[in-house]
PDB file of N, CA and C in Angstrom:
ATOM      1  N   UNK A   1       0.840  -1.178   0.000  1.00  0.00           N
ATOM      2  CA  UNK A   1       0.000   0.000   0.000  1.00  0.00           C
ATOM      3  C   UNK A   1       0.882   1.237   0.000  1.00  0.00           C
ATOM      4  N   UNK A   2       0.082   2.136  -0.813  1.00  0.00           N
ATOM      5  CA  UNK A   2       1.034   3.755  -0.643  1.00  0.00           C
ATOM      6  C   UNK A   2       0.879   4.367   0.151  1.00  0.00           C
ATOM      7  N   UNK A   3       1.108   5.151   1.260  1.00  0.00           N
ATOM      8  CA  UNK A   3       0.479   5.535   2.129  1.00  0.00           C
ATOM      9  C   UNK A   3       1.653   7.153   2.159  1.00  0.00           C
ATOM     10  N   UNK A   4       1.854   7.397   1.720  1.00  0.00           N
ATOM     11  CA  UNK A   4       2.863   8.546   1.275  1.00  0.00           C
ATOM     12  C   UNK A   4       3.053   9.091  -0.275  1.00  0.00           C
ATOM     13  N   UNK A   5       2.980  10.425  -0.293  1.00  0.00           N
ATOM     14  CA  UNK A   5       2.957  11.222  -1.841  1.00  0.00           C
ATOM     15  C   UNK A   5       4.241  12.153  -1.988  1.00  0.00           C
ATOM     16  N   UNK A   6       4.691  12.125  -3.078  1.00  0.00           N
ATOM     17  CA  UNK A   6       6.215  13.131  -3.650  1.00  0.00           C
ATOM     18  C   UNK A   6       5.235  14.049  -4.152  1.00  0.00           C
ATOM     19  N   UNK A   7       5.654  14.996  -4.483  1.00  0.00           N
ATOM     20  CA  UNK A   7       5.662  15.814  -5.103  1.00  0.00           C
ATOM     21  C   UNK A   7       6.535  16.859  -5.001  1.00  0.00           C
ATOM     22  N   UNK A   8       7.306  17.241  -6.192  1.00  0.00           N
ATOM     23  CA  UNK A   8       8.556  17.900  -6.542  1.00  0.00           C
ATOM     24  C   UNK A   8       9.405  17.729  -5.046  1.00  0.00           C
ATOM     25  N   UNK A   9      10.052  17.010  -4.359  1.00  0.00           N
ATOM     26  CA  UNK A   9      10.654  16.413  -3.922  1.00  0.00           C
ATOM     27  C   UNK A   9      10.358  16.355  -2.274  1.00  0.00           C
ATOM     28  N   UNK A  10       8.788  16.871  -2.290  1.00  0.00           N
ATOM     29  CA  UNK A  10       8.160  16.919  -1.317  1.00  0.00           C
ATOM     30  C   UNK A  10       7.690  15.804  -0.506  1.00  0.00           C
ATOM     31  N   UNK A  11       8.224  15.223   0.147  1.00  0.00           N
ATOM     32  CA  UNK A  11       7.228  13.648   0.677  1.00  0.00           C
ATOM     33  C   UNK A  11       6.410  13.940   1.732  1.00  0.00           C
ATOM     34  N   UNK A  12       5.338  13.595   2.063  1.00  0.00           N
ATOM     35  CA  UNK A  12       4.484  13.633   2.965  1.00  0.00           C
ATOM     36  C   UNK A  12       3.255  13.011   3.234  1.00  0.00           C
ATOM     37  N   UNK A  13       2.070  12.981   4.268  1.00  0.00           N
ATOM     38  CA  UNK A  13       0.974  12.144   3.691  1.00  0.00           C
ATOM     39  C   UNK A  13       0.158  12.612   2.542  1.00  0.00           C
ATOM     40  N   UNK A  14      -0.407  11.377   2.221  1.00  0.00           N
ATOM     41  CA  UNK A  14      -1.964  12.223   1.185  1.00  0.00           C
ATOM     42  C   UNK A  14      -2.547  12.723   1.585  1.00  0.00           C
ATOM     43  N   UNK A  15      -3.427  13.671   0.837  1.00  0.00           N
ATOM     44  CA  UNK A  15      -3.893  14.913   0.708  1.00  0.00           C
ATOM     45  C   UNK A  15      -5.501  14.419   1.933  1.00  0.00           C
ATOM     46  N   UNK A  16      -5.653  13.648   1.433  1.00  0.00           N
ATOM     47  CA  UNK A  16      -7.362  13.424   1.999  1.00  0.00           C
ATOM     48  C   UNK A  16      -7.421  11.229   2.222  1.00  0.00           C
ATOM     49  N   UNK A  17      -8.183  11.131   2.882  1.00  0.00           N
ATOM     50  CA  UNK A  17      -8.428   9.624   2.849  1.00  0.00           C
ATOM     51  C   UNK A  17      -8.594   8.941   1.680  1.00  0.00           C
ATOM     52  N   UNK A  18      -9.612   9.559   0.854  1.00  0.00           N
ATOM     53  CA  UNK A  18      -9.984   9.164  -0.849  1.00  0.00           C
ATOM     54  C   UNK A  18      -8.537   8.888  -1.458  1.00  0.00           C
ATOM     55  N   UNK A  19      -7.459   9.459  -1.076  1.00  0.00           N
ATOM     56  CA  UNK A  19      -6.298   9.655  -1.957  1.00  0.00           C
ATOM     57  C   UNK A  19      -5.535   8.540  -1.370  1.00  0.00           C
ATOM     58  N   UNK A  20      -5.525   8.223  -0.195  1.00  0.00           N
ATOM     59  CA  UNK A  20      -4.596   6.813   0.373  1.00  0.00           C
ATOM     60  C   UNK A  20      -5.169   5.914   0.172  1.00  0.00           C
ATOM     61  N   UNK A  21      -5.002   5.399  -0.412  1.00  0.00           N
ATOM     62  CA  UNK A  21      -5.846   3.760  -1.233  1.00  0.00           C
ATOM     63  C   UNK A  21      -4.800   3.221  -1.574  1.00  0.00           C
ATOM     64  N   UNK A  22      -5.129   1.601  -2.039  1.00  0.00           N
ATOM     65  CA  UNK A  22      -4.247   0.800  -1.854  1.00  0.00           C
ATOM     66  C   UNK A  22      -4.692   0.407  -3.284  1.00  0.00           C
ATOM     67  N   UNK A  23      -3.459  -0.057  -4.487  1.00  0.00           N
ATOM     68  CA  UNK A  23      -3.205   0.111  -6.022  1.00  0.00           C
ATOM     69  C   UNK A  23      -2.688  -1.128  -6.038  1.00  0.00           C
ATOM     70  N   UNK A  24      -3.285  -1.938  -6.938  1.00  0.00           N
ATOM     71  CA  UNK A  24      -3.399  -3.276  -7.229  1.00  0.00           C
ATOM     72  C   UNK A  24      -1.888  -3.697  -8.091  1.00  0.00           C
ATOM     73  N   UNK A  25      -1.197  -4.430  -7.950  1.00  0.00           N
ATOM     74  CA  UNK A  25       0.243  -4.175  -8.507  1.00  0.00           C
ATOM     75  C   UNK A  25       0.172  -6.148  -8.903  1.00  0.00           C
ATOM     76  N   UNK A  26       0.849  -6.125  -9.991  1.00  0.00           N
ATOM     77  CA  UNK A  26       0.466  -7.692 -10.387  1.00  0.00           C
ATOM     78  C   UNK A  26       1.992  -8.695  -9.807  1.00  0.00           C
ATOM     79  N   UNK A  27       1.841  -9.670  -9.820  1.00  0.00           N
ATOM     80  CA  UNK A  27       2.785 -10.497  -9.398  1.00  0.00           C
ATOM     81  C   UNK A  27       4.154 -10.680  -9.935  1.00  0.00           C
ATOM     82  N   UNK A  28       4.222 -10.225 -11.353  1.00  0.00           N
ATOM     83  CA  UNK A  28       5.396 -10.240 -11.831  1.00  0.00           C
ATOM     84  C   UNK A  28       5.954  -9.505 -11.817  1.00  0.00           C
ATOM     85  N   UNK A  29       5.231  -7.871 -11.750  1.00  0.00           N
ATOM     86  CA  UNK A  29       6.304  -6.831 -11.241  1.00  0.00           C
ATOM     87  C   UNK A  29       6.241  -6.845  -9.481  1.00  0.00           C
ATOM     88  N   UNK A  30       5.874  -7.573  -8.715  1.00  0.00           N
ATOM     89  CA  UNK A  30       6.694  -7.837  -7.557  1.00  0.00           C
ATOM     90  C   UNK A  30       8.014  -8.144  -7.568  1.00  0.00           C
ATOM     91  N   UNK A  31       7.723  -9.302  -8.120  1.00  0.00           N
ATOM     92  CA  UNK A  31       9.010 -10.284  -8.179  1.00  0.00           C
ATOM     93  C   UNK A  31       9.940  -9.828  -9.288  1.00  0.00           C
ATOM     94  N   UNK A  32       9.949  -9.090  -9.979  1.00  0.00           N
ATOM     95  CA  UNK A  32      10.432  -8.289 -10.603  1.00  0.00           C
ATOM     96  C   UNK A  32      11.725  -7.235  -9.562  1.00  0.00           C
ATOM     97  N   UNK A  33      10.806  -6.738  -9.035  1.00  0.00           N
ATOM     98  CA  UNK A  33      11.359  -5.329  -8.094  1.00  0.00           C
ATOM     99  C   UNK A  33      12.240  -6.296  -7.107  1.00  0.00           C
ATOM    100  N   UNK A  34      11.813  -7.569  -6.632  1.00  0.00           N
ATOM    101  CA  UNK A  34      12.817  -8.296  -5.413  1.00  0.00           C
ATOM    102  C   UNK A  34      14.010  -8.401  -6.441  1.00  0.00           C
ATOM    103  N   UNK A  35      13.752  -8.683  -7.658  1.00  0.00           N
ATOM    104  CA  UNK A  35      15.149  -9.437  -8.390  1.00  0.00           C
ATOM    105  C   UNK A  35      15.990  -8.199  -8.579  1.00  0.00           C
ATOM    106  N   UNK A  36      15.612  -6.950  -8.416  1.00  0.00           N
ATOM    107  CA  UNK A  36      16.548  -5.888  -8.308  1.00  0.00           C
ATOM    108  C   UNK A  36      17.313  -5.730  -7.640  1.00  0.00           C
ATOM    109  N   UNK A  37      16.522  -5.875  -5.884  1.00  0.00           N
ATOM    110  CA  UNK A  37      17.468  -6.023  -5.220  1.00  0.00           C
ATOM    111  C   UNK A  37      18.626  -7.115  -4.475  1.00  0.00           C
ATOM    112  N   UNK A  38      18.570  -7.765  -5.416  1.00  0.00           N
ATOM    113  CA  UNK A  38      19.952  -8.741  -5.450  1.00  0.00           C
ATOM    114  C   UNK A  38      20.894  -8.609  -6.664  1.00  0.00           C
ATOM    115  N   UNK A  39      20.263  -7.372  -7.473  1.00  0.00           N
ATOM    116  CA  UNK A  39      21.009  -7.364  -8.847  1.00  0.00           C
ATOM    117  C   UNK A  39      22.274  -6.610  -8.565  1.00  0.00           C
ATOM    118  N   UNK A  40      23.897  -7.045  -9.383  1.00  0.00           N
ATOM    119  CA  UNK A  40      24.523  -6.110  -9.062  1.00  0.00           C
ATOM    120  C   UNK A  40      25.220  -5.634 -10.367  1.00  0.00           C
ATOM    121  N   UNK A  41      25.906  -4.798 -10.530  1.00  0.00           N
ATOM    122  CA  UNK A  41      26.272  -4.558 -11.753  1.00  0.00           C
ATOM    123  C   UNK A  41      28.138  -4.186 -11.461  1.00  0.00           C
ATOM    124  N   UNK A  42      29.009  -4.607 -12.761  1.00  0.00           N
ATOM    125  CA  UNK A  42      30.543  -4.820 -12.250  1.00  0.00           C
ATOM    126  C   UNK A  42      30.844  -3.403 -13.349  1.00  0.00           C
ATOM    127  N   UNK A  43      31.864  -2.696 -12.683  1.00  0.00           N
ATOM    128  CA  UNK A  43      32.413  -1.729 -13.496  1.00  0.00           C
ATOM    129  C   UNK A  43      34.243  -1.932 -13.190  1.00  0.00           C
ATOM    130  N   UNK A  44      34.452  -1.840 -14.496  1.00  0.00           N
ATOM    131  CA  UNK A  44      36.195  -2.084 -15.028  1.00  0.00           C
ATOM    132  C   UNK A  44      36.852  -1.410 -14.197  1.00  0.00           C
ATOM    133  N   UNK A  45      37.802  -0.609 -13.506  1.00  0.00           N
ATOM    134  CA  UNK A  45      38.557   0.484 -13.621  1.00  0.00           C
ATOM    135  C   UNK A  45      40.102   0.369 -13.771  1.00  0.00           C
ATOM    136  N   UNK A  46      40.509   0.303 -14.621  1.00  0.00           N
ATOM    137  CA  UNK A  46      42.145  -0.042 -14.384  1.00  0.00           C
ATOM    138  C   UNK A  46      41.866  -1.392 -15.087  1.00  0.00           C
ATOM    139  N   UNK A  47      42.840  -2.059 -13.327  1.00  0.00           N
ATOM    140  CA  UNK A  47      42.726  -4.036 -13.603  1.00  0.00           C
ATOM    141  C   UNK A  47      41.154  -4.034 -13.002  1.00  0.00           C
ATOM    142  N   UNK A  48      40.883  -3.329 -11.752  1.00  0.00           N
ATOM    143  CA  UNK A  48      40.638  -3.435 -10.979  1.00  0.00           C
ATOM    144  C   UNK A  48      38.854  -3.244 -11.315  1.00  0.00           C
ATOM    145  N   UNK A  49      37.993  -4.759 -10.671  1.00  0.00           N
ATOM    146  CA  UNK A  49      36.793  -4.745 -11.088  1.00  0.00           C
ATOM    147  C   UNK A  49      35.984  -4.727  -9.563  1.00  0.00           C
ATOM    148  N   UNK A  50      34.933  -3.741  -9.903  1.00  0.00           N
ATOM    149  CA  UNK A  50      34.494  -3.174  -8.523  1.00  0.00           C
ATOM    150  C   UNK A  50      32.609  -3.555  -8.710  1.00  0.00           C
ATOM    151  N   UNK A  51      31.911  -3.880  -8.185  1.00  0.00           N
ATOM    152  CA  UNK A  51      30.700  -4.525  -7.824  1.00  0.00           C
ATOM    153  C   UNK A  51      29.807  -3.686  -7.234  1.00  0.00           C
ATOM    154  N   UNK A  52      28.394  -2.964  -7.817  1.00  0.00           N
ATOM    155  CA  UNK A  52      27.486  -2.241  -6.812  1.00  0.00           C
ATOM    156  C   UNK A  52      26.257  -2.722  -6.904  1.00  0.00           C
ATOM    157  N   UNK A  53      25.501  -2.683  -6.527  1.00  0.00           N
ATOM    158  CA  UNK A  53      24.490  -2.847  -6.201  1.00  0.00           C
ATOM    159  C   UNK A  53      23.542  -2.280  -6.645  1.00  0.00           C
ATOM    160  N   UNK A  54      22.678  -2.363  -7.402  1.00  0.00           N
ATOM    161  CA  UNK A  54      21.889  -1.727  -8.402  1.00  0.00           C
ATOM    162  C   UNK A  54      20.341  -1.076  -7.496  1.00  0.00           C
ATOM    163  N   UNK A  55      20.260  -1.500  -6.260  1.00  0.00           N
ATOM    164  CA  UNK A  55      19.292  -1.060  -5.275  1.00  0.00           C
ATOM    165  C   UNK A  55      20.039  -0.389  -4.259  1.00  0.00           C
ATOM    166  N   UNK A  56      20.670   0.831  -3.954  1.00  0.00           N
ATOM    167  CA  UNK A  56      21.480   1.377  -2.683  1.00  0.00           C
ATOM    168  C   UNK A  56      20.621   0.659  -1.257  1.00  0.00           C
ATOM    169  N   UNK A  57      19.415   1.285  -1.345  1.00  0.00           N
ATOM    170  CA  UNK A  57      18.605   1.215  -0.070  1.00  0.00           C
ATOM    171  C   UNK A  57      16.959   0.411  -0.177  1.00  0.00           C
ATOM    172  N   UNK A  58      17.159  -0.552   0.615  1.00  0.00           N
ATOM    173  CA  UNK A  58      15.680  -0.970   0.076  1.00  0.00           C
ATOM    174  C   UNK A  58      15.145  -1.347   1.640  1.00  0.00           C
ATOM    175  N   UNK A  59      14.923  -0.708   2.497  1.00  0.00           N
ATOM    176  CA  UNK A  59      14.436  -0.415   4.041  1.00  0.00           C
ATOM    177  C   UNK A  59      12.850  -0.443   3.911  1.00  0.00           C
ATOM    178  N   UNK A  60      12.025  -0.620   4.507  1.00  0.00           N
ATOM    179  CA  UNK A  60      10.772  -0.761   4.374  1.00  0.00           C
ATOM    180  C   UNK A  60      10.255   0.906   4.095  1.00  0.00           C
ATOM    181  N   UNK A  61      10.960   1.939   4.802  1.00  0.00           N
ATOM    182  CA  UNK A  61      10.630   3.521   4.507  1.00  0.00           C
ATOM    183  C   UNK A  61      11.046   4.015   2.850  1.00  0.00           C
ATOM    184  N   UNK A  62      12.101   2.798   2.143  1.00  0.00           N
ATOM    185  CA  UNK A  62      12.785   3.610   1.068  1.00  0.00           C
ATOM    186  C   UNK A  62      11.703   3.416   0.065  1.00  0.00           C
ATOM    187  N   UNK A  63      11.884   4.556  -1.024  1.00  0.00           N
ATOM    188  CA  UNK A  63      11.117   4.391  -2.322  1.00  0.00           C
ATOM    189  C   UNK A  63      11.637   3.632  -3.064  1.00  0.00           C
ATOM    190  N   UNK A  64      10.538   2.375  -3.933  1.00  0.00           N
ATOM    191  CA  UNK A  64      10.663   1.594  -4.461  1.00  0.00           C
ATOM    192  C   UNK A  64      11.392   1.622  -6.092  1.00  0.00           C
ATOM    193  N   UNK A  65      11.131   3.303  -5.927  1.00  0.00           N
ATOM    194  CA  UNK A  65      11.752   3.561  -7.451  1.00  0.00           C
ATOM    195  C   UNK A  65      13.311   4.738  -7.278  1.00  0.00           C
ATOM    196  N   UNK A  66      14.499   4.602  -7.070  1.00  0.00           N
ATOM    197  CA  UNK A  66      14.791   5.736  -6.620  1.00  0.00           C
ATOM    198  C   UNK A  66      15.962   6.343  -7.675  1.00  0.00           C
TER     199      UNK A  66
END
């Protein structure tokens, strides 16, 4: 459920009750979004090959898209 709104880099609650509703999201982009965060991606530099993490933060507060 969403229970929090951006706007221009504003986070806070929704506006009214009507507006916090809960948005039907299908199963494959769940499991989709988990496989992100185990995804990592390798960058060259030199010899030297370095490993990040393609999700920095994925905490129950973080945004799912960031």
């Amino acid at each position: 459920m969403v229970d929090e709104r951006c706007c221009r880099g504003d986070r806070s609650a929704p506006k009214s009750e009507a507006s916090n509703a809960a948005v039907a999201v299908q199963r494959h982009v769940v499991d989709r979004i988990h496989a992100l965060k185990n995804k990592t991606v390798s960058v060259r530099v030199g010899k030297a090959v370095r490993k990040y993490n393609v999700v920095k933060y994925d905490g129950p507060n973080d945004l799912v898209f960031q």
